[in-house]
Protein backbone atom coordinates (compact mmCIF):
# COMPACT_ATOMS: atom_id res chain seq x y z
CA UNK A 1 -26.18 24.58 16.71
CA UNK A 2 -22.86 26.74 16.73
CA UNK A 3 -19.66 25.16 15.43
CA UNK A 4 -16.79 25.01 17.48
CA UNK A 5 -13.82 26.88 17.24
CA UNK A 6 -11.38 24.96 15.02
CA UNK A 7 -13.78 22.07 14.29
CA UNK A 8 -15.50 21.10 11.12
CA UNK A 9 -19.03 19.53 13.09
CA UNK A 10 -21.36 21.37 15.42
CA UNK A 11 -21.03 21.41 18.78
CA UNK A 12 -23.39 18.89 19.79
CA UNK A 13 -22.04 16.36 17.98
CA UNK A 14 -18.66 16.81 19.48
CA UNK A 15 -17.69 14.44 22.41
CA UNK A 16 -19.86 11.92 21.10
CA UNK A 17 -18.14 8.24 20.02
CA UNK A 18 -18.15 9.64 16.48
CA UNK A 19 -16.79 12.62 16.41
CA UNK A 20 -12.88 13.37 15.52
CA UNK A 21 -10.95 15.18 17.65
CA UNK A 22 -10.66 19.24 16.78
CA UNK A 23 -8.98 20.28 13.72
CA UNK A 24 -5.12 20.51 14.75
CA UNK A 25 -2.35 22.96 13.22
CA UNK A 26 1.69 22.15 13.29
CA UNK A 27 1.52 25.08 15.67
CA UNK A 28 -0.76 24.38 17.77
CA UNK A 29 0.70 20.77 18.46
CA UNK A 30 3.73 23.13 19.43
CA UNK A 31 6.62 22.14 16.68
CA UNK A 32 8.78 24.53 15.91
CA UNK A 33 9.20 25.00 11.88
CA UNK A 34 11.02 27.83 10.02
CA UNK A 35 9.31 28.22 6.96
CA UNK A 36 7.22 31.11 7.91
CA UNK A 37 6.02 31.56 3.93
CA UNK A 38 3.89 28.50 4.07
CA UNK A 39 -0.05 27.91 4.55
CA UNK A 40 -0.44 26.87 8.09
CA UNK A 41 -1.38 22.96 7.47
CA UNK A 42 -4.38 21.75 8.93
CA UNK A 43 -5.18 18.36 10.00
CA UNK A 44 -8.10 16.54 11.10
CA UNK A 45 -6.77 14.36 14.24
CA UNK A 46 -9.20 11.84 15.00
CA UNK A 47 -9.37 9.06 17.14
CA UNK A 48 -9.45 5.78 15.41
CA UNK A 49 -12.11 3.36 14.79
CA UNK A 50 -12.24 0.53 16.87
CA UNK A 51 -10.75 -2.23 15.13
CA UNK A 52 -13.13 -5.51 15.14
CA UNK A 53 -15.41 -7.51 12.66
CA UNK A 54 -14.51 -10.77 10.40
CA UNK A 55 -12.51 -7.96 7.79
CA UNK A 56 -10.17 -6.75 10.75
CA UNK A 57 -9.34 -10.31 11.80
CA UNK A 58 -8.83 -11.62 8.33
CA UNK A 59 -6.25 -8.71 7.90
CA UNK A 60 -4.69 -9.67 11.26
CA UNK A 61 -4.18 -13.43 10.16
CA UNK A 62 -3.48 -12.29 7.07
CA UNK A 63 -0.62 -10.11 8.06
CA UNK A 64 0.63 -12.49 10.43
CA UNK A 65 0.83 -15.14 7.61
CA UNK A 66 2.51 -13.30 5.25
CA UNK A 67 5.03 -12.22 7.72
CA UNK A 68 5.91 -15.47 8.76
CA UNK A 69 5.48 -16.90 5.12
CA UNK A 70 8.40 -14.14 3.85
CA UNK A 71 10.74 -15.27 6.77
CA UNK A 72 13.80 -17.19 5.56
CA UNK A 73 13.05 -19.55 7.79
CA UNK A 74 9.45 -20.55 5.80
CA UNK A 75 11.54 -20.98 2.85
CA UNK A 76 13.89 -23.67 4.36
CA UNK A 77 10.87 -25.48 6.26
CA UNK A 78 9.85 -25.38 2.52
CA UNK A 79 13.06 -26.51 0.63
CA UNK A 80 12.83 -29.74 3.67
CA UNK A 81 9.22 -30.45 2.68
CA UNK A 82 10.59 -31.19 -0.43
CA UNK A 83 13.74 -32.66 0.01
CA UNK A 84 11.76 -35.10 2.14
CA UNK A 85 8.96 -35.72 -0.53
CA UNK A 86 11.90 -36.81 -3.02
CA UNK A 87 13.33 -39.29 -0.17
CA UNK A 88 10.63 -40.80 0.32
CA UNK A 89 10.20 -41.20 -3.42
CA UNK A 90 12.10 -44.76 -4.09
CA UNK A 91 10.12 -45.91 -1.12
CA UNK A 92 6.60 -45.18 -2.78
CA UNK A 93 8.21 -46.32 -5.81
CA UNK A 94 7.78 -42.86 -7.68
CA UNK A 95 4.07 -43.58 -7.94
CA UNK A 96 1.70 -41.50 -9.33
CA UNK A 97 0.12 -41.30 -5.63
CA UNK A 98 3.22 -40.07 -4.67
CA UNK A 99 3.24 -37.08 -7.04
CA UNK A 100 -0.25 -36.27 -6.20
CA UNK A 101 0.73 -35.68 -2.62
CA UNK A 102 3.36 -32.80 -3.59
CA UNK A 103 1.12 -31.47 -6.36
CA UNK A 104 -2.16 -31.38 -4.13
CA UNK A 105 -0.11 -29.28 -1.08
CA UNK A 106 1.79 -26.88 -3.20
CA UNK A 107 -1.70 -26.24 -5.71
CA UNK A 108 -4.17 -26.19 -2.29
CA UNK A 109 -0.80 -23.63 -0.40
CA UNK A 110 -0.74 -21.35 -3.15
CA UNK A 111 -4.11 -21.03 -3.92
CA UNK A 112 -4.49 -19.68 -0.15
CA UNK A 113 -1.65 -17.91 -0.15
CA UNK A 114 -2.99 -15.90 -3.48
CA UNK A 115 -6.04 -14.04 -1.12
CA UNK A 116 -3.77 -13.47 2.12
CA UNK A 117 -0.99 -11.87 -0.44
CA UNK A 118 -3.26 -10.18 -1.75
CA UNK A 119 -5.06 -8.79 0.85
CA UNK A 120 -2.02 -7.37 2.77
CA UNK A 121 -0.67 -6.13 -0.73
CA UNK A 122 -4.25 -4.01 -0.84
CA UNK A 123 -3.80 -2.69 2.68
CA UNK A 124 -0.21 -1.48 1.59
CA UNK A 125 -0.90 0.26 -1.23
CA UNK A 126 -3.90 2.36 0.56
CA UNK A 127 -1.98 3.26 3.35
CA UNK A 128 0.70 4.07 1.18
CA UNK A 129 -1.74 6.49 -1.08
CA UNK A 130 -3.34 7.82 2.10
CA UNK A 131 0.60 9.02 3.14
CA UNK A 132 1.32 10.47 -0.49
CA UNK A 133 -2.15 11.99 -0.48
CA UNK A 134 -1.49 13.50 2.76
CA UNK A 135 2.11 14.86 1.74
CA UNK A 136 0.42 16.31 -1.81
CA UNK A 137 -2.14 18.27 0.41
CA UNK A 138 0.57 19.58 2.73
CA UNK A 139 3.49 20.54 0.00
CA UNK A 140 1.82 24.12 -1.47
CA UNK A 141 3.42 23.49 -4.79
CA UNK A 142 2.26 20.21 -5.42
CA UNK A 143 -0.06 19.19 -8.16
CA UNK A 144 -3.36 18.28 -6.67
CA UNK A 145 -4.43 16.53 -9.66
CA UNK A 146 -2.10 13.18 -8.94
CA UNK A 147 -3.72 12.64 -5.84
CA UNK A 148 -5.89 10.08 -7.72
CA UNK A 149 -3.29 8.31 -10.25
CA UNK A 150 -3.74 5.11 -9.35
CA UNK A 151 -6.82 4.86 -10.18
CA UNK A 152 -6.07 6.02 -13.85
CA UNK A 153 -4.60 3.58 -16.40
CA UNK A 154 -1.31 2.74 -17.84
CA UNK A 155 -1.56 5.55 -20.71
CA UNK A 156 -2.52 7.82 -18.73
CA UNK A 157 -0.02 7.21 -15.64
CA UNK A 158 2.46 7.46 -18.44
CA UNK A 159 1.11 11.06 -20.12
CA UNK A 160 1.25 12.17 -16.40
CA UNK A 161 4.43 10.95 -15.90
CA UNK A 162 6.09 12.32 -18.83
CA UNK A 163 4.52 15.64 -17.87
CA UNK A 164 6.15 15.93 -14.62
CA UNK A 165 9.64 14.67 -16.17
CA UNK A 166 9.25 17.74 -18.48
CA UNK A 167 8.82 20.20 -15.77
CA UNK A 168 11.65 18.09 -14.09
CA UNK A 169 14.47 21.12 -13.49
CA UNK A 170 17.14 18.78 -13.04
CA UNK A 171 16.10 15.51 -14.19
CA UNK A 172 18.38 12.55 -13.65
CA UNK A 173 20.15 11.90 -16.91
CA UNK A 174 18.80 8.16 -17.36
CA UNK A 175 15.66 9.86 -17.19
CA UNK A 176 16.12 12.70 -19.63
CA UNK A 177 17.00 10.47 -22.45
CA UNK A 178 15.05 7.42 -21.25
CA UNK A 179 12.76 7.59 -24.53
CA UNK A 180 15.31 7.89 -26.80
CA UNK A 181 16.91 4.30 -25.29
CA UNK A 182 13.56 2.56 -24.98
CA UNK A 183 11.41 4.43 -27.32
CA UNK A 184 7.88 6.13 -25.82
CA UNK A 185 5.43 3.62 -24.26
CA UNK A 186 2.84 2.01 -26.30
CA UNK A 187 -0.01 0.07 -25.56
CA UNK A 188 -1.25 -0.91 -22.20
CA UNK A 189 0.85 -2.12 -20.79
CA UNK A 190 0.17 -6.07 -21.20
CA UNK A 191 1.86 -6.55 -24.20
């Protein structure tokens, strides 16, 4: 069971549905770069899994929702909603019935609107971490050791921070005197 030139399985299980495609180098995908000095930056290009299942269709609706729930024109379908719940309070006579009917939507809207937010907020942040992640690995200077940051806490994120402002060569000036305005962070950040 050889291995395959540029590939990181053996050759039998190459071509089969699970397999990625061949390890791929800037210059073999033919772009043109001129900084000669640099490692020549290897990535795995693989074909994507197919994209089914109750989790992928949840994440569909979910993006879909909080697309069109962020549009301005959800907000003024809102603001009506309740201009027309206060109209039609002198005709329910401002009952407590009334009130129910505004406080049951908005409680039973937000409470869904909690999970979908937060679901698409989830798939953000790992894509976004998979692209920084991706950019650490390829910049040869760059401190493999914040690859993982956000899964440290507040004091920490902090320590690192303050460690990478000190090796800052030019740091922006709000930055270089930041503690001195503030003061140094203390705590953990929920108080």
């Amino acid at each position: 069971m050889g291995m395959g030139i540029g590939t990181a399985l053996p050759s039998w299980l190459l071509g089969t549905a699970y397999a990625p495609e061949p390890l791929v180098s800037v210059k073999q995908r033919g772009e043109k770069r001129n900084d000669s000095h640099r490692k020549e930056h290897r990535v795995a290009v693989g074909k994507k899994l197919p994209q089914r299942g109750a989790g992928h269709a949840f994440s569909r609706f979910a993006s879909r929702i909080s697309e069109w729930m962020g549009a301005p024109w959800a907000f003024l379908a809102a603001v009506l909603v309740i201009v027309v719940w206060l109209l039609t309070g002198p005709i329910y006579g401002f009952s407590t019935e009334w009130q129910l009917v505004i406080n049951s939507g908005t409680t039973i809207v937000t409470f869904l609107m909690v999970f979908l937010i937060q679901n698409t907020q989830n798939r953000d942040a790992r894509a976004i971490h998979l692209k920084l992640d991706e950019l650490l690995r390829a910049v040869p200077g760059a401190r493999k050791e914040f690859m993982e940051a956000e899964e440290e806490d507040l004091d920490e994120i902090e320590r690192e921070k303050a460690i990478v402002d000190k090796d800052d060569p030019a740091p922006p000036q709000e930055r270089a005197h930041a503690d001195k305005v503030r003061g140094p962070h203390r705590g953990n950040g929920k108080t």
